[in-house]
PDB file of N, CA and C in Angstrom:
ATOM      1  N   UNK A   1       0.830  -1.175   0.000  1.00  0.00           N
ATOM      2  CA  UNK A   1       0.000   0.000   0.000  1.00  0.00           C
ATOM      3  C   UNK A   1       0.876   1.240   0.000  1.00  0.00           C
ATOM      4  N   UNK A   2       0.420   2.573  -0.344  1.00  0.00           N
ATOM      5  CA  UNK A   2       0.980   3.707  -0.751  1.00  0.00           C
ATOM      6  C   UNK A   2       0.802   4.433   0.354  1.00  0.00           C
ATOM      7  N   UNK A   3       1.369   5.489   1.181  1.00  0.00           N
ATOM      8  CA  UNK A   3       0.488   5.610   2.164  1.00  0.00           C
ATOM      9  C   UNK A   3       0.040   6.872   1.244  1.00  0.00           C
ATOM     10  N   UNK A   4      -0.715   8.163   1.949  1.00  0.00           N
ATOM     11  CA  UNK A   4      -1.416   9.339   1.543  1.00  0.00           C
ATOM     12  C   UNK A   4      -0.225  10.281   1.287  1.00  0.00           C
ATOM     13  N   UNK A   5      -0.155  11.200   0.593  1.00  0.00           N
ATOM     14  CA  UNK A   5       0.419  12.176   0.784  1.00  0.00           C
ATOM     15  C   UNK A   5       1.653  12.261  -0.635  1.00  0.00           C
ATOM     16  N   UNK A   6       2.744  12.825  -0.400  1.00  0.00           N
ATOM     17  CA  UNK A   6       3.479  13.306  -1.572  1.00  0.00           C
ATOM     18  C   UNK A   6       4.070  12.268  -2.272  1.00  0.00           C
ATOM     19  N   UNK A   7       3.950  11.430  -3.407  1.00  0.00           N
ATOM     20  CA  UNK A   7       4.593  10.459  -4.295  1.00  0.00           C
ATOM     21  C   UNK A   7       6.075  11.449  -5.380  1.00  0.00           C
ATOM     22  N   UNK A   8       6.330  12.789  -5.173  1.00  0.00           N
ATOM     23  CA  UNK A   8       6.746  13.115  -6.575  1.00  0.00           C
ATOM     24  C   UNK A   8       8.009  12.241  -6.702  1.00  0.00           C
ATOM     25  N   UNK A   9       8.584  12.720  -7.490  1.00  0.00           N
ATOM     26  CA  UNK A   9       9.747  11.865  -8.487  1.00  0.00           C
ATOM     27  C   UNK A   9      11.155  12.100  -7.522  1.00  0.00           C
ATOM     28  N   UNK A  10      11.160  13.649  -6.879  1.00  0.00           N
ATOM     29  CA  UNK A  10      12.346  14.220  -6.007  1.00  0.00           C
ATOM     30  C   UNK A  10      11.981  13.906  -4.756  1.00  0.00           C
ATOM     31  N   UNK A  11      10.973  13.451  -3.884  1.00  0.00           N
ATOM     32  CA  UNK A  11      10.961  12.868  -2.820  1.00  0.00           C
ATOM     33  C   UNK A  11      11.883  11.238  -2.903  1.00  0.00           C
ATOM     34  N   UNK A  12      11.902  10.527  -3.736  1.00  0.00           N
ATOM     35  CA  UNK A  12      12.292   9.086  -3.955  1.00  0.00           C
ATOM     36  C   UNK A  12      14.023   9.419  -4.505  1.00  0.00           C
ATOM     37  N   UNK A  13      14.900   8.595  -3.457  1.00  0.00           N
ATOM     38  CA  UNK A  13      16.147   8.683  -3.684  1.00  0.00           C
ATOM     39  C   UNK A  13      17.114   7.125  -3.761  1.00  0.00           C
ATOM     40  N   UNK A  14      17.656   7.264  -5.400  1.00  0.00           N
ATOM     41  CA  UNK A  14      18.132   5.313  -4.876  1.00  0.00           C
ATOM     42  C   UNK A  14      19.588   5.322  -5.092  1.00  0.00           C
ATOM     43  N   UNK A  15      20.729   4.618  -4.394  1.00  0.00           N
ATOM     44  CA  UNK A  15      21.959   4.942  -4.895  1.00  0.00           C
ATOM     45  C   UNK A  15      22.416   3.483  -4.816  1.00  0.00           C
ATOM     46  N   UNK A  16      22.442   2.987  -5.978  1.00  0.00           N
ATOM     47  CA  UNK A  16      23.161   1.745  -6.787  1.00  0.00           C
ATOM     48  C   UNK A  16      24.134   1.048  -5.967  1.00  0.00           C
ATOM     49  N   UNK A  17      25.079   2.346  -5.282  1.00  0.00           N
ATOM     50  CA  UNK A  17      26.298   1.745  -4.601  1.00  0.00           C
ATOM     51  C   UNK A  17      26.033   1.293  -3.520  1.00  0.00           C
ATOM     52  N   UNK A  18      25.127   1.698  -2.758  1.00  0.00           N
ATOM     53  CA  UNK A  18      24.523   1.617  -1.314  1.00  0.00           C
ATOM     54  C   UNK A  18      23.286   1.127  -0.920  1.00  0.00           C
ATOM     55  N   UNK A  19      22.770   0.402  -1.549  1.00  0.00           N
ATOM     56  CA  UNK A  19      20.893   0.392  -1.480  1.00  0.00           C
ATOM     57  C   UNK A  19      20.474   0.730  -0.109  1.00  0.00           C
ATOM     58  N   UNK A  20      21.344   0.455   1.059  1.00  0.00           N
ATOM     59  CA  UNK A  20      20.647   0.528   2.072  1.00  0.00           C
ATOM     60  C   UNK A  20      19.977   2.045   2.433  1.00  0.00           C
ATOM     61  N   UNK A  21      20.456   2.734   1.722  1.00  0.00           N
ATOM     62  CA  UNK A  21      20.505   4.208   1.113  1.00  0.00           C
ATOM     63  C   UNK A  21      18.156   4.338   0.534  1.00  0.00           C
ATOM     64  N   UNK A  22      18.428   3.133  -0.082  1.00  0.00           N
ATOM     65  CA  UNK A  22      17.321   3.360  -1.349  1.00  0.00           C
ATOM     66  C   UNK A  22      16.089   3.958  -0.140  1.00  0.00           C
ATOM     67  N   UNK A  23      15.531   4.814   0.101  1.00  0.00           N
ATOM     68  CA  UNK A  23      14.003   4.494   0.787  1.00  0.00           C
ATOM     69  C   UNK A  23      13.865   6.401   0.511  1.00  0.00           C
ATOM     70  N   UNK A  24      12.412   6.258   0.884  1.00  0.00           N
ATOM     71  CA  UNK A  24      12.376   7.732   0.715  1.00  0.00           C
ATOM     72  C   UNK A  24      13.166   9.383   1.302  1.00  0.00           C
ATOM     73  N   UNK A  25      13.695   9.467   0.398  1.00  0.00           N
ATOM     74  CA  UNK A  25      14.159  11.044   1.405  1.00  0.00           C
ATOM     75  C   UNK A  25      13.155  11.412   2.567  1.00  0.00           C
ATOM     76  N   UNK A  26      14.102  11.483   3.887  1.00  0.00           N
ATOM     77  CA  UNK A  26      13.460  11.938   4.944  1.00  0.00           C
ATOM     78  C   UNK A  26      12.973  10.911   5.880  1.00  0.00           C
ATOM     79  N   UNK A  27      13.111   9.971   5.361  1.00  0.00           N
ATOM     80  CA  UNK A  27      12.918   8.860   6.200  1.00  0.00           C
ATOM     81  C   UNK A  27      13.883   7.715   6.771  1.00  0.00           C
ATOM     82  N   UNK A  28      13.271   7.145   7.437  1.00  0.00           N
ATOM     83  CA  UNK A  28      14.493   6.879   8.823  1.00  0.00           C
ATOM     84  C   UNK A  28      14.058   4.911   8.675  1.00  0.00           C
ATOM     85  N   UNK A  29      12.543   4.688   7.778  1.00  0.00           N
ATOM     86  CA  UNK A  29      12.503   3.477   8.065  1.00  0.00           C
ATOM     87  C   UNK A  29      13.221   2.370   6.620  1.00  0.00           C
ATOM     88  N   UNK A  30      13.559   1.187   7.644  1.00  0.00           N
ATOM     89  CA  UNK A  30      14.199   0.612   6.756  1.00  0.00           C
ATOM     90  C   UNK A  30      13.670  -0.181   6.064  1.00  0.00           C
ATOM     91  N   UNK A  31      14.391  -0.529   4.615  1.00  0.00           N
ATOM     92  CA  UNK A  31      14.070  -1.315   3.255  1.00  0.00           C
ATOM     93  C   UNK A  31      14.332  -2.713   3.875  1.00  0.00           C
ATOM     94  N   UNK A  32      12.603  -3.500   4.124  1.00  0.00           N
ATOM     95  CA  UNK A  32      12.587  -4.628   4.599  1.00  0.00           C
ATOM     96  C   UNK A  32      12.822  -5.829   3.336  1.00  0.00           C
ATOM     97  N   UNK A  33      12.834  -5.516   2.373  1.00  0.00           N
ATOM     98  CA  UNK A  33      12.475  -6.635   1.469  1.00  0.00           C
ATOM     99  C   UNK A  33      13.305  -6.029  -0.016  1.00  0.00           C
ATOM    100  N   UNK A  34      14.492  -6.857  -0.263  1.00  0.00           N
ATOM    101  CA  UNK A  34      14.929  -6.081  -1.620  1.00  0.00           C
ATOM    102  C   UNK A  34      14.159  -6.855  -2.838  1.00  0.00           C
ATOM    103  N   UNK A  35      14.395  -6.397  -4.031  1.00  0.00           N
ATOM    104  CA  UNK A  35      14.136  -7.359  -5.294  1.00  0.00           C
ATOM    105  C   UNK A  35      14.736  -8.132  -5.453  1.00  0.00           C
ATOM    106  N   UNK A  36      14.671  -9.780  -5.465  1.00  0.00           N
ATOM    107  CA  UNK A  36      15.765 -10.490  -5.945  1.00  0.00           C
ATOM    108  C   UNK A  36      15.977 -10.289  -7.431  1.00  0.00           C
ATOM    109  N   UNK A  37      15.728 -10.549  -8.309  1.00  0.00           N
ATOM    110  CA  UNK A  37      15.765 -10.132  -9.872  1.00  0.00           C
ATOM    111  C   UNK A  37      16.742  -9.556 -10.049  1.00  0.00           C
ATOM    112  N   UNK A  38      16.824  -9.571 -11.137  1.00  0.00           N
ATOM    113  CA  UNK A  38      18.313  -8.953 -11.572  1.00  0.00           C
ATOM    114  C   UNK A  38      17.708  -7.324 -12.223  1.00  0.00           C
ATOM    115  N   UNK A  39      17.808  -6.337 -11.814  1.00  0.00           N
ATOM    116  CA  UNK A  39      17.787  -4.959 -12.075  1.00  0.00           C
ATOM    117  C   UNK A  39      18.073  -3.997 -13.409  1.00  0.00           C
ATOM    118  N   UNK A  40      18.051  -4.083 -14.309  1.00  0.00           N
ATOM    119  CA  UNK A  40      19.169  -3.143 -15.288  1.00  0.00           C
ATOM    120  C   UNK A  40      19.637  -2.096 -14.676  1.00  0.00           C
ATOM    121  N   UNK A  41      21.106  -1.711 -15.272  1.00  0.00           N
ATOM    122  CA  UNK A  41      21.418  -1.005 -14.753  1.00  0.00           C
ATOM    123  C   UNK A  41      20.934   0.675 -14.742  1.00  0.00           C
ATOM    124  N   UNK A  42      19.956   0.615 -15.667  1.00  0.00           N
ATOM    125  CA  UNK A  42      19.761   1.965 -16.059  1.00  0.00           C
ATOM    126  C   UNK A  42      18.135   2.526 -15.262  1.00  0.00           C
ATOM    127  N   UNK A  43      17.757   0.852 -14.590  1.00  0.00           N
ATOM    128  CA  UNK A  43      16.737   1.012 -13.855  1.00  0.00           C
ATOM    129  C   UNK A  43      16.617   1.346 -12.176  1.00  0.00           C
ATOM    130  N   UNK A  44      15.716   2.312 -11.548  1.00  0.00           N
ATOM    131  CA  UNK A  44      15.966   1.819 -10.088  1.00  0.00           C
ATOM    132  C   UNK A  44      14.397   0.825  -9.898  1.00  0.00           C
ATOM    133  N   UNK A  45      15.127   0.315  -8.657  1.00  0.00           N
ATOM    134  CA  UNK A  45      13.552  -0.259  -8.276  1.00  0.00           C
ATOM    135  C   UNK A  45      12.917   0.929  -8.007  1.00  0.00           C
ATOM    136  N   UNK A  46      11.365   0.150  -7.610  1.00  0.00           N
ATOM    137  CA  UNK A  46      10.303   0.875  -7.481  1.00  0.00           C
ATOM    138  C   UNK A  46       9.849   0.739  -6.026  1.00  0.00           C
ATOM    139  N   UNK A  47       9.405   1.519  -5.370  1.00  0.00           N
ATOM    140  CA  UNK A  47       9.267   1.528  -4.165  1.00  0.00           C
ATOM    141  C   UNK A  47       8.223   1.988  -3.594  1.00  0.00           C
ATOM    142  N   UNK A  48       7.921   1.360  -2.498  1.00  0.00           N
ATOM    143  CA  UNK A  48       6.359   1.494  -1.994  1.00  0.00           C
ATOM    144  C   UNK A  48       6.383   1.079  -0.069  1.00  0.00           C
ATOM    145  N   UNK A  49       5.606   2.189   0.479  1.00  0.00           N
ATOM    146  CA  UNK A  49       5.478   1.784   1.694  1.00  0.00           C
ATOM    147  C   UNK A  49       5.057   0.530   2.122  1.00  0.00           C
ATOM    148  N   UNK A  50       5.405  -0.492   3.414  1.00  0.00           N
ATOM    149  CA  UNK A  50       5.252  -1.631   3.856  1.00  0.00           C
ATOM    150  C   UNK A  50       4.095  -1.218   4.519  1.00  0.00           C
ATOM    151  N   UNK A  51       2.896  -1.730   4.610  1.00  0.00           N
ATOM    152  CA  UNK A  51       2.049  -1.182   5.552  1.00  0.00           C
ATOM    153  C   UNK A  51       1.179  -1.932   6.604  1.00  0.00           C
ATOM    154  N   UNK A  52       0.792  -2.459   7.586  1.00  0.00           N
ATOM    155  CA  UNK A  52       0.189  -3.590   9.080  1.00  0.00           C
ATOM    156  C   UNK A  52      -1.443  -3.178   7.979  1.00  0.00           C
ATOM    157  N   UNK A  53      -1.926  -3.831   7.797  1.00  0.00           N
ATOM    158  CA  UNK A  53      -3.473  -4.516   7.597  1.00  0.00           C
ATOM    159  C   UNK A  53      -4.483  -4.106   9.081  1.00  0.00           C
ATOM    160  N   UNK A  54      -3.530  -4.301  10.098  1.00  0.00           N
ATOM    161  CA  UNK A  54      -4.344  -3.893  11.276  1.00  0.00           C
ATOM    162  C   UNK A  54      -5.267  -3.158  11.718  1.00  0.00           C
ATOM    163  N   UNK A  55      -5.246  -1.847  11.705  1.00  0.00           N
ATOM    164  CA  UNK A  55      -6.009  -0.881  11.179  1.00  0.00           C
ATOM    165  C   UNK A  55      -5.503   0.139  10.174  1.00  0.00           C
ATOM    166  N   UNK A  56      -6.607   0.830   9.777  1.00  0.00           N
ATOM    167  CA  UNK A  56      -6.709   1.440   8.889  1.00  0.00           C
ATOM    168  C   UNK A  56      -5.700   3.110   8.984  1.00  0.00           C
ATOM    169  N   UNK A  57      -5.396   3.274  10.302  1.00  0.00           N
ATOM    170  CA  UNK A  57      -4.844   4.809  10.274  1.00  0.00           C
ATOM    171  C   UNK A  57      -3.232   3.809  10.638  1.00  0.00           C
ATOM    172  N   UNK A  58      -2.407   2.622  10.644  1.00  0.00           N
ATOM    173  CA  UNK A  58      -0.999   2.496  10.371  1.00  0.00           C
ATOM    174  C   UNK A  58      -0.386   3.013  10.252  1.00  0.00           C
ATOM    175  N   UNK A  59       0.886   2.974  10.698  1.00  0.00           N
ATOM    176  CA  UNK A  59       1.999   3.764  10.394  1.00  0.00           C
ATOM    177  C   UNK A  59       3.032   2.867   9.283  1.00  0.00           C
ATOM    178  N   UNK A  60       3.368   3.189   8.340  1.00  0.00           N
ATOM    179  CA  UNK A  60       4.518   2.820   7.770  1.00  0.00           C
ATOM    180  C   UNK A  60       5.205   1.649   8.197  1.00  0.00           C
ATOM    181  N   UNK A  61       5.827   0.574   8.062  1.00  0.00           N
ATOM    182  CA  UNK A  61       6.672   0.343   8.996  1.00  0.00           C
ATOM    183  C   UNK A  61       8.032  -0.398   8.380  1.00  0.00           C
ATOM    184  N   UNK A  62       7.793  -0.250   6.989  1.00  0.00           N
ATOM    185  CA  UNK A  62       9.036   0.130   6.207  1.00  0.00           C
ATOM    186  C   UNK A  62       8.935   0.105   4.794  1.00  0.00           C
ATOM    187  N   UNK A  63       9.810   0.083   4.065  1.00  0.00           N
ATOM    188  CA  UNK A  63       9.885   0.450   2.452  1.00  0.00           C
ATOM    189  C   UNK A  63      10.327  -1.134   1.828  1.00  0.00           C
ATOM    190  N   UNK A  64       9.341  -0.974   0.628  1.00  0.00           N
ATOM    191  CA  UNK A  64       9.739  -2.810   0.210  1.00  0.00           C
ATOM    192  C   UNK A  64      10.033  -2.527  -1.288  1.00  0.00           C
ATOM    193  N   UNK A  65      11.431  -2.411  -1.825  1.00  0.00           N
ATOM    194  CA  UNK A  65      11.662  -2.587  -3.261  1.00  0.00           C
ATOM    195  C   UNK A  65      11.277  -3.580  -4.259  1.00  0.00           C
ATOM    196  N   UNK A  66      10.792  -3.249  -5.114  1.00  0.00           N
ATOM    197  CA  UNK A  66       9.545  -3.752  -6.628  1.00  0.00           C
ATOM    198  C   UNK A  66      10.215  -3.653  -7.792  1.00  0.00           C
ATOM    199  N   UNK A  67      10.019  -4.952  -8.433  1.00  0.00           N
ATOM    200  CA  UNK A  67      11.151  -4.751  -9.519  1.00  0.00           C
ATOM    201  C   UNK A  67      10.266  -3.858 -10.911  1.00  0.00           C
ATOM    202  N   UNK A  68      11.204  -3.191 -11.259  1.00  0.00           N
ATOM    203  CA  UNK A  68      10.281  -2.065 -11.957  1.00  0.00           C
ATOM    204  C   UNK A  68      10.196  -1.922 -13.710  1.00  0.00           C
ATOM    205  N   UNK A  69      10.477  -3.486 -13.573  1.00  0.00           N
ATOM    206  CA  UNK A  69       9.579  -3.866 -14.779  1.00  0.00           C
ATOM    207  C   UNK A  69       7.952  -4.446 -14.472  1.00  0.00           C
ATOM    208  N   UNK A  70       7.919  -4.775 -13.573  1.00  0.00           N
ATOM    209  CA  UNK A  70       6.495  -4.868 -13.195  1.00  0.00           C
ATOM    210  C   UNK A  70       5.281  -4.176 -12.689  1.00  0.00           C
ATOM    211  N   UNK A  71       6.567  -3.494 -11.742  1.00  0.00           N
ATOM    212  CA  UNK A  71       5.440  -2.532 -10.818  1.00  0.00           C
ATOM    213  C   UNK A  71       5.484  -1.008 -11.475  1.00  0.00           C
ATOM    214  N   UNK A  72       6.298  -0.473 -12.156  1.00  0.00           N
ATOM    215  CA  UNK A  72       6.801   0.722 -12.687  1.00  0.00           C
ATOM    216  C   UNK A  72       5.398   0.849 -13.892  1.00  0.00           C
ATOM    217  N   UNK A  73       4.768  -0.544 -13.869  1.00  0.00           N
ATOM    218  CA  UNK A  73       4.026  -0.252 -15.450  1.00  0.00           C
ATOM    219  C   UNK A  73       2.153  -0.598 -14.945  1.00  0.00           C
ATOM    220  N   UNK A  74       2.058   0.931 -14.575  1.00  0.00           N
ATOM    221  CA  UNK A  74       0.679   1.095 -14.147  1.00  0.00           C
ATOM    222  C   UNK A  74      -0.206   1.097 -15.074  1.00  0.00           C
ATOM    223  N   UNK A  75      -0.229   0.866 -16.156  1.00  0.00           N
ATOM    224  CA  UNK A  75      -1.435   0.783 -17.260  1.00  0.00           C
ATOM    225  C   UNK A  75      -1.581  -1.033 -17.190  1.00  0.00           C
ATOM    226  N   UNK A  76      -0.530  -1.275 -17.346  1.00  0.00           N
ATOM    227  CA  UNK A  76      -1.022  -3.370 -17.326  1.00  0.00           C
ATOM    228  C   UNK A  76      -1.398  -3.545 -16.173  1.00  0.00           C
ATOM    229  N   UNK A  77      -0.558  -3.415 -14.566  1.00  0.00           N
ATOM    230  CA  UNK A  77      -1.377  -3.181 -13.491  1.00  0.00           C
ATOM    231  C   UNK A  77      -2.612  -3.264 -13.061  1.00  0.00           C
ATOM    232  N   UNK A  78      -3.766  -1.715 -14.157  1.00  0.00           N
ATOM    233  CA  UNK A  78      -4.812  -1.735 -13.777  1.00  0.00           C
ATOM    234  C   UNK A  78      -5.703  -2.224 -14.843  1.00  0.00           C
ATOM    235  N   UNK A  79      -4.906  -2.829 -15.858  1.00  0.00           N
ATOM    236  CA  UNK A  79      -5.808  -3.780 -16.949  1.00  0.00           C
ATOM    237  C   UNK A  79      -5.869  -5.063 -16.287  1.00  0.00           C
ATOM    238  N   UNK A  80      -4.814  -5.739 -15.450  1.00  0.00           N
ATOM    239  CA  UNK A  80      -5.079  -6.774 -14.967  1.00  0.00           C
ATOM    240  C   UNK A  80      -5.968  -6.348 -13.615  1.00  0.00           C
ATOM    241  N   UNK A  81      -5.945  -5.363 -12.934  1.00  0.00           N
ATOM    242  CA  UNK A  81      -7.005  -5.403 -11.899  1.00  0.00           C
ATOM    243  C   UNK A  81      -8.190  -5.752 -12.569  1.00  0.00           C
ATOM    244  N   UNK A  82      -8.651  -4.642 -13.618  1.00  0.00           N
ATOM    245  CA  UNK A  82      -9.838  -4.315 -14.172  1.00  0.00           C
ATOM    246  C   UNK A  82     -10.202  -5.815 -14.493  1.00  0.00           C
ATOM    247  N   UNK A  83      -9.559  -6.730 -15.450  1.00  0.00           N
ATOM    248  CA  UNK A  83      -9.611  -8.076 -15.878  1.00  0.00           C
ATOM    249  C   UNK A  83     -10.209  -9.151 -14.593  1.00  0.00           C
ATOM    250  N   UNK A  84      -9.496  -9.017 -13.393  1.00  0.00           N
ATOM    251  CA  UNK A  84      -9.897  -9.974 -12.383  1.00  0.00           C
ATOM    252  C   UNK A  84     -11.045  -9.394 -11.644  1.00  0.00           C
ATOM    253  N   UNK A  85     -11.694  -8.358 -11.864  1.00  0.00           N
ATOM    254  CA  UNK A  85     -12.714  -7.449 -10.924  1.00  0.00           C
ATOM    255  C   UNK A  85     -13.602  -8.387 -11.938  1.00  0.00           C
ATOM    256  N   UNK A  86     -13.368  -8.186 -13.580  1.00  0.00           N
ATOM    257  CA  UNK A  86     -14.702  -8.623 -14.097  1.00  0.00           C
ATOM    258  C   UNK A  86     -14.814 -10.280 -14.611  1.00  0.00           C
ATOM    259  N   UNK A  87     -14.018 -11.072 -14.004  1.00  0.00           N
ATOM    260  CA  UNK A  87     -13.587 -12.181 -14.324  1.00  0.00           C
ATOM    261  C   UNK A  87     -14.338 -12.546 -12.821  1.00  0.00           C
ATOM    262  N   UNK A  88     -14.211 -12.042 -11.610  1.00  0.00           N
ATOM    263  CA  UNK A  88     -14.696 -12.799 -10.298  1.00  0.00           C
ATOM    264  C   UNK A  88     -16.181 -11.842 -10.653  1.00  0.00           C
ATOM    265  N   UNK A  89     -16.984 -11.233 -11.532  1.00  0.00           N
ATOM    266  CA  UNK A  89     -18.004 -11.023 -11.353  1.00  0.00           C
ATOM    267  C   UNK A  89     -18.894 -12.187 -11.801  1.00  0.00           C
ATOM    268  N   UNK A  90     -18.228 -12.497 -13.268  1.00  0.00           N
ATOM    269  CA  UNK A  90     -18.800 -13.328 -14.158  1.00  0.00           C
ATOM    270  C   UNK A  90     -18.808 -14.942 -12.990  1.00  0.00           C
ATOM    271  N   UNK A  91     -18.003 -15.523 -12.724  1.00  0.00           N
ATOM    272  CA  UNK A  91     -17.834 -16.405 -12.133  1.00  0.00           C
ATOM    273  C   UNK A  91     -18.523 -16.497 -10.686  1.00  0.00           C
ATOM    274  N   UNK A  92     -19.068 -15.269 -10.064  1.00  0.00           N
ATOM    275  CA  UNK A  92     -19.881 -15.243  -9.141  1.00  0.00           C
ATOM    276  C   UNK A  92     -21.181 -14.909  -9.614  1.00  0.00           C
ATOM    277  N   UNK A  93     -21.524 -14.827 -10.609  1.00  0.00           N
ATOM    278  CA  UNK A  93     -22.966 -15.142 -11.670  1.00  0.00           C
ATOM    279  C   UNK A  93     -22.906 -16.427 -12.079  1.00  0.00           C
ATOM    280  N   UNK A  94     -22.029 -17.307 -12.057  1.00  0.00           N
ATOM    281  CA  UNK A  94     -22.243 -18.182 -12.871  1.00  0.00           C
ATOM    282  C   UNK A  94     -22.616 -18.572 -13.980  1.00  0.00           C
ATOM    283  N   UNK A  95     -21.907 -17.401 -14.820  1.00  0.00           N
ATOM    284  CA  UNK A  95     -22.522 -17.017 -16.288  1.00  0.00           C
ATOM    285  C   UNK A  95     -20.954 -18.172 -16.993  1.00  0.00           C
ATOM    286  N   UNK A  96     -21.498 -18.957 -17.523  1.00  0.00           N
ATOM    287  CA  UNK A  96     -20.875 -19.534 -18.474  1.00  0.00           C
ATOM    288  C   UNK A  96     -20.613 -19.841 -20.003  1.00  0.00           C
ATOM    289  N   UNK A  97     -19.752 -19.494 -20.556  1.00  0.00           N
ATOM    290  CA  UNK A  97     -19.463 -19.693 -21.957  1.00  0.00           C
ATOM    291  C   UNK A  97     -20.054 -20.830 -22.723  1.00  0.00           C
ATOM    292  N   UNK A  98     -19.689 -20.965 -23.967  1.00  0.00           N
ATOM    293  CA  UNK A  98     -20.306 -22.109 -24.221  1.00  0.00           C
ATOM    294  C   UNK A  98     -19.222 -23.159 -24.313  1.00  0.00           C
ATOM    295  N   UNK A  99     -17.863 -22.558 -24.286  1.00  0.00           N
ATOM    296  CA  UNK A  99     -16.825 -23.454 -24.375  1.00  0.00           C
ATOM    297  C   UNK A  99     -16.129 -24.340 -23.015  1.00  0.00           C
ATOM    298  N   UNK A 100     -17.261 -23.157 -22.062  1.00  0.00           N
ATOM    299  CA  UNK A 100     -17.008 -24.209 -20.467  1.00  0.00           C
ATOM    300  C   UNK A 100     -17.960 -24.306 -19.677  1.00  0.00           C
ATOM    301  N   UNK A 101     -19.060 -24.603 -20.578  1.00  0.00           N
ATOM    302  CA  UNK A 101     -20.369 -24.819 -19.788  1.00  0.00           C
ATOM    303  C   UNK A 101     -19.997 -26.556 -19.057  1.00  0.00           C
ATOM    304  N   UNK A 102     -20.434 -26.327 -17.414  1.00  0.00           N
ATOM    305  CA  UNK A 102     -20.275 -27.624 -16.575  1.00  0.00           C
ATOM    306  C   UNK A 102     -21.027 -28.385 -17.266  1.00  0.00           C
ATOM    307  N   UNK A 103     -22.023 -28.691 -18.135  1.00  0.00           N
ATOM    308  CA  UNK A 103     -23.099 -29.077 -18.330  1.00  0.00           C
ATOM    309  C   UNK A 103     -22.624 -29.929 -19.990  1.00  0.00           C
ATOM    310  N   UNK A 104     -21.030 -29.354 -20.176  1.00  0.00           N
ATOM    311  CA  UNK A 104     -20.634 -29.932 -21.745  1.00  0.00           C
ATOM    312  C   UNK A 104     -20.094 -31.506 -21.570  1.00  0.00           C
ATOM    313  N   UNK A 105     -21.035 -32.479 -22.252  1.00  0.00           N
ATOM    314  CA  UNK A 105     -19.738 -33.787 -22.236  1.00  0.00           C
ATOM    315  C   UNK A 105     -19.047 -34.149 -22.780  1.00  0.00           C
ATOM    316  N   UNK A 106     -18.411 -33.202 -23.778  1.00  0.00           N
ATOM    317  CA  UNK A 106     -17.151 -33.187 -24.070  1.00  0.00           C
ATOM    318  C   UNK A 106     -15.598 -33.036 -23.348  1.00  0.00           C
ATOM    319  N   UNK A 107     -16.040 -32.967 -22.195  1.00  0.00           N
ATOM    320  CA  UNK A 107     -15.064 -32.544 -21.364  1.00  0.00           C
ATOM    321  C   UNK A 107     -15.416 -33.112 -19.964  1.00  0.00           C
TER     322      UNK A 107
END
């Protein structure tokens, strides 16, 4: 989760040589989780607050690096959200195709 407040481009600081370095300017908490993946070099990870499920007003409780060929690419992101929102609608209608109707004995 993201928490509220300023995302820009100059708040986020990453230095290649040091990762322990990588987490947001101004902040003190530490990068619990690196990317294993292999990085390009011309890429930084992507980074996002760690956040407790517990309740809803949480504090931070550290920064988890995202490899940013995946997470960096918010248009597929929210095509695959959009895709599984209307994929668990259909399937909680029980609206079936004709190519996987339970009811086929071909299969």
């Amino acid at each position: 989760m993201i928490s509220e407040g300023s995302c820009d481009a100059e708040d986020w600081s990453y230095d290649a040589e040091n990762p322990a370095l990588a987490s947001p300017s101004g902040s003190d908490l530490p990068v619990l989780r690196r990317c294993e993946a292999d990085i390009p070099a011309h890429l930084a990870p992507a980074q996002t607050w760690l956040e407790s499920l517990g309740s809803c007003d949480s504090e931070p409780l550290g920064v988890v690096d995202l490899h940013p060929d995946v997470f960096s690419v918010l248009d597929i992101l929210h095509a695959v959200e959009v895709w599984q929102r209307n994929f668990k609608r259909i399937v909680n209608l029980g609206v079936f195709s004709m190519t996987c109707s339970p009811m086929d004995p071909l299969q």
